[in-house]
C-alpha atoms as a PDB file:
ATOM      1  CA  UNK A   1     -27.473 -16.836 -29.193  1.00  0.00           C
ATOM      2  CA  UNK A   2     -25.657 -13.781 -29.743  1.00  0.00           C
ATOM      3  CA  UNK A   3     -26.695 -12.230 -26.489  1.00  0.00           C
ATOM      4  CA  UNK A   4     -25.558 -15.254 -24.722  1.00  0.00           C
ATOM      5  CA  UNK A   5     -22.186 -15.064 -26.435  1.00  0.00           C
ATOM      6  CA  UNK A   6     -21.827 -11.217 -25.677  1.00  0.00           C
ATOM      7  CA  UNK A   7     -22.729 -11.728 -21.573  1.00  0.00           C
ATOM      8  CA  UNK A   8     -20.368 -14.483 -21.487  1.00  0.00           C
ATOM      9  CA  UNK A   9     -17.403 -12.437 -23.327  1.00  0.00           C
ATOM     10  CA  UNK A  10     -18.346  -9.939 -21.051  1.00  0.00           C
ATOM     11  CA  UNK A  11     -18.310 -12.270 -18.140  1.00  0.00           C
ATOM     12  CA  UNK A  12     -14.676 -13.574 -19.110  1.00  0.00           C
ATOM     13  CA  UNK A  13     -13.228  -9.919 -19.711  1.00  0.00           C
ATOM     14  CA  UNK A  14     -14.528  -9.056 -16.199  1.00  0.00           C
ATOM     15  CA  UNK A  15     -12.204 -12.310 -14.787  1.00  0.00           C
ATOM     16  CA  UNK A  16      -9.179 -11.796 -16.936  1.00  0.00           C
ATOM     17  CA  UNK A  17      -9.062  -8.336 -14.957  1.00  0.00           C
ATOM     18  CA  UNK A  18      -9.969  -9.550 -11.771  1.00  0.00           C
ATOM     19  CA  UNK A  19      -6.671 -11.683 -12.212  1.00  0.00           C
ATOM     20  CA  UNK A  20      -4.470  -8.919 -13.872  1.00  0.00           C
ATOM     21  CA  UNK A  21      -5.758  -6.796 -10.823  1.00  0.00           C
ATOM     22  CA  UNK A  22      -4.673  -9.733  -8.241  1.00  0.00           C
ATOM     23  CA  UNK A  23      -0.959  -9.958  -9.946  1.00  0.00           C
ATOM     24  CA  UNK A  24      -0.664  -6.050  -9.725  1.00  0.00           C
ATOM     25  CA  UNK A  25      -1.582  -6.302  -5.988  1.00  0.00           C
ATOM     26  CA  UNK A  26       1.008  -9.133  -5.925  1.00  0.00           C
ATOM     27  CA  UNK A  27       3.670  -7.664  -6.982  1.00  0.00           C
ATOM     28  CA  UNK A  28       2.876  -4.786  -5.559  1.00  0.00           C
ATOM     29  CA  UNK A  29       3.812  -7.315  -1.954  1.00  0.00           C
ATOM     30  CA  UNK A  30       7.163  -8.025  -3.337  1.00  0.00           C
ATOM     31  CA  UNK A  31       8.183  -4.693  -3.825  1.00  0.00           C
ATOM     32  CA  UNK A  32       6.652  -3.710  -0.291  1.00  0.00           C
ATOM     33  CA  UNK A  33       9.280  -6.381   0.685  1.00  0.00           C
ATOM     34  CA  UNK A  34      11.844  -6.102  -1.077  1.00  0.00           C
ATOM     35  CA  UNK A  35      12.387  -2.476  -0.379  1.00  0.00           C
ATOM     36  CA  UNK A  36      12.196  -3.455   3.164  1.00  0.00           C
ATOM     37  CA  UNK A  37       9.012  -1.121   4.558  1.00  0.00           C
ATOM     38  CA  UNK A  38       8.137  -3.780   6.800  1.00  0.00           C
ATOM     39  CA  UNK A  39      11.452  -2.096   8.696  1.00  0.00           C
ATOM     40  CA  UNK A  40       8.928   0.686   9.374  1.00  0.00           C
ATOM     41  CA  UNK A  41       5.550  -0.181   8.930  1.00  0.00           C
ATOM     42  CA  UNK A  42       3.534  -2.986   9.523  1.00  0.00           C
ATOM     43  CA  UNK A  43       0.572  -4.733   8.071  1.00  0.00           C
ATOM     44  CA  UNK A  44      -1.098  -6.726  10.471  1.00  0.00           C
ATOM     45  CA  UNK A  45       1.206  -8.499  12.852  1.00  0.00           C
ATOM     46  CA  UNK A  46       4.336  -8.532  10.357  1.00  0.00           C
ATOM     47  CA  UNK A  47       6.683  -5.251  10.498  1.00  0.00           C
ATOM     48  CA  UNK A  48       7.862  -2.809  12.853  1.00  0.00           C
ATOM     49  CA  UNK A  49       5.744  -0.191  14.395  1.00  0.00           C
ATOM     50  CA  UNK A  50       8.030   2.779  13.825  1.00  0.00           C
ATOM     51  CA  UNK A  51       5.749   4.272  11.449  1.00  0.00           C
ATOM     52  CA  UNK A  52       2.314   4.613  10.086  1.00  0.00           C
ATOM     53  CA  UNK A  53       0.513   0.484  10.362  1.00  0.00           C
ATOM     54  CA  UNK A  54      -0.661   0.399   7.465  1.00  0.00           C
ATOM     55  CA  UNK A  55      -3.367  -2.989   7.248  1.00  0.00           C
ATOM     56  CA  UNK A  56      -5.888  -0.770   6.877  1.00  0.00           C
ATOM     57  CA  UNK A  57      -4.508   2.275   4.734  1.00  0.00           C
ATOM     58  CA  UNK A  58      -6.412   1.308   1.621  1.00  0.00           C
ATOM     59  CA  UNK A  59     -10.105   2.602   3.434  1.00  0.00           C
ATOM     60  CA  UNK A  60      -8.548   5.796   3.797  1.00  0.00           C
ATOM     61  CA  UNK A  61      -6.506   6.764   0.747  1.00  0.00           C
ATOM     62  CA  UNK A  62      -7.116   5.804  -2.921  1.00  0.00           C
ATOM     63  CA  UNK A  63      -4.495   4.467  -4.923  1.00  0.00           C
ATOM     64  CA  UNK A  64      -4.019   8.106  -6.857  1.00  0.00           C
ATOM     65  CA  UNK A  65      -2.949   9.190  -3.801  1.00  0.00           C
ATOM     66  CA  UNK A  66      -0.082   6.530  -2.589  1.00  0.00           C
ATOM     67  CA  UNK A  67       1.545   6.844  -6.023  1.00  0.00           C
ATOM     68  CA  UNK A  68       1.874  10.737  -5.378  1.00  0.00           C
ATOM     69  CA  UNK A  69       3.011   9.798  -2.091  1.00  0.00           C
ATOM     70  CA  UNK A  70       5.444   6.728  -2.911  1.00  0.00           C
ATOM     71  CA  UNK A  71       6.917   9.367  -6.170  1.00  0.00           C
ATOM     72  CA  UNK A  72       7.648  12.050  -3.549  1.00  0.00           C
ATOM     73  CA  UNK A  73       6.488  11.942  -0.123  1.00  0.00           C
ATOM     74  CA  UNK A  74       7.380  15.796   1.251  1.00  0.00           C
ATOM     75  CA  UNK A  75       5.637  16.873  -1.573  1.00  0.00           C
ATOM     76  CA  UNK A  76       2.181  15.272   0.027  1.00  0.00           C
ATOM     77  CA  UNK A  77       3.802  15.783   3.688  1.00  0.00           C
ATOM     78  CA  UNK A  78       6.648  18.617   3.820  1.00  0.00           C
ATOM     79  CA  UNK A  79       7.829  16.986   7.318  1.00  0.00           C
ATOM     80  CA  UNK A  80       7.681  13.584   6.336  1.00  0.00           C
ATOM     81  CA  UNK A  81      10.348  11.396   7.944  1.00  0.00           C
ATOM     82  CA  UNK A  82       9.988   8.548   5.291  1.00  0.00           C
ATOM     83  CA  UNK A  83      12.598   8.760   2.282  1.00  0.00           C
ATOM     84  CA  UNK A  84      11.900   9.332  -1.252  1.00  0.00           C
ATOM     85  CA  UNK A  85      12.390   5.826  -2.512  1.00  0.00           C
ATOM     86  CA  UNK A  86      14.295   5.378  -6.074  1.00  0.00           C
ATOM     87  CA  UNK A  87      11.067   3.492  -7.505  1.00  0.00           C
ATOM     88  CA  UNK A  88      10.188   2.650 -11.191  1.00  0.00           C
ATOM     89  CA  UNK A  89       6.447   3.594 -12.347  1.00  0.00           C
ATOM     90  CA  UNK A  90       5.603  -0.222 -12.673  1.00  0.00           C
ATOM     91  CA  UNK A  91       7.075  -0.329  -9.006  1.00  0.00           C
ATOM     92  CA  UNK A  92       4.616   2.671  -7.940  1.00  0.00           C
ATOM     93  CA  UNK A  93       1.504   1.341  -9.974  1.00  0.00           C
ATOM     94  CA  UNK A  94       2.355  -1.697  -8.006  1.00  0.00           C
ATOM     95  CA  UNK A  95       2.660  -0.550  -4.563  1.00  0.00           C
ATOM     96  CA  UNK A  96       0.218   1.509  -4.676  1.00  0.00           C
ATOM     97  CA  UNK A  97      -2.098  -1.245  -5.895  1.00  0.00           C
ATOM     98  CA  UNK A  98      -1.110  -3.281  -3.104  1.00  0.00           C
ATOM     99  CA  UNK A  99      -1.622  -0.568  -0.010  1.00  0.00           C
ATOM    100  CA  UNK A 100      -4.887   0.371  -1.991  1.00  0.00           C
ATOM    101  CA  UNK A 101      -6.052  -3.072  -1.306  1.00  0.00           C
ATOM    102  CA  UNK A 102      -5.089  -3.158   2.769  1.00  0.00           C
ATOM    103  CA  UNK A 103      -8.533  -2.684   4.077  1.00  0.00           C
END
């Protein structure tokens, strides 16, 4: 009985995060829109192609990486054309969450 109780507490912890991770990636959307980087990237057909598309960014960088990049991007690229954006950490954690999951 106890072992059943255990692999179902486990089961439940494992979908609790599952959710918190789907809200992070959510939010994570609304900041991609509200600070308006679909007016240089896109993600799938939505956006303008000025810059990098970035539907698929999330097979080729891990989320360590875009929060370096969102906090400062010259520091990852010195001739970067895209701004340093005025971002919170939840903001970053967010974001990055979100382009981490564009595969």
């Amino acid at each position: 009985m106890i072992g059943r109780l255990a692999l179902l507490m486990v089961l439940l912890a494992g979908g609790v995060e599952a959710q918190d991770r789907g809200a992070l990636v959510a939010r994570g959307r609304g900041v991609f829109q509200d600070q308006g980087c679909y007016g240089c990237h896109t993600v799938g057909a939505a956006g303008t192609p000025i810059a990098t598309d970035l539907s698929r960014i999330g097979a080729k960088h891990d989320e360590a990486y875009f929060g370096r990049w969102l906090r400062d991007p010259t520091q990852q690229k010195p001739r970067a054309h895209m701004p340093k954006l005025q971002l919170t950490d939840a903001e970053v954690e967010a974001l990055a969450a979100y382009l981490g999951s564009l595969r």
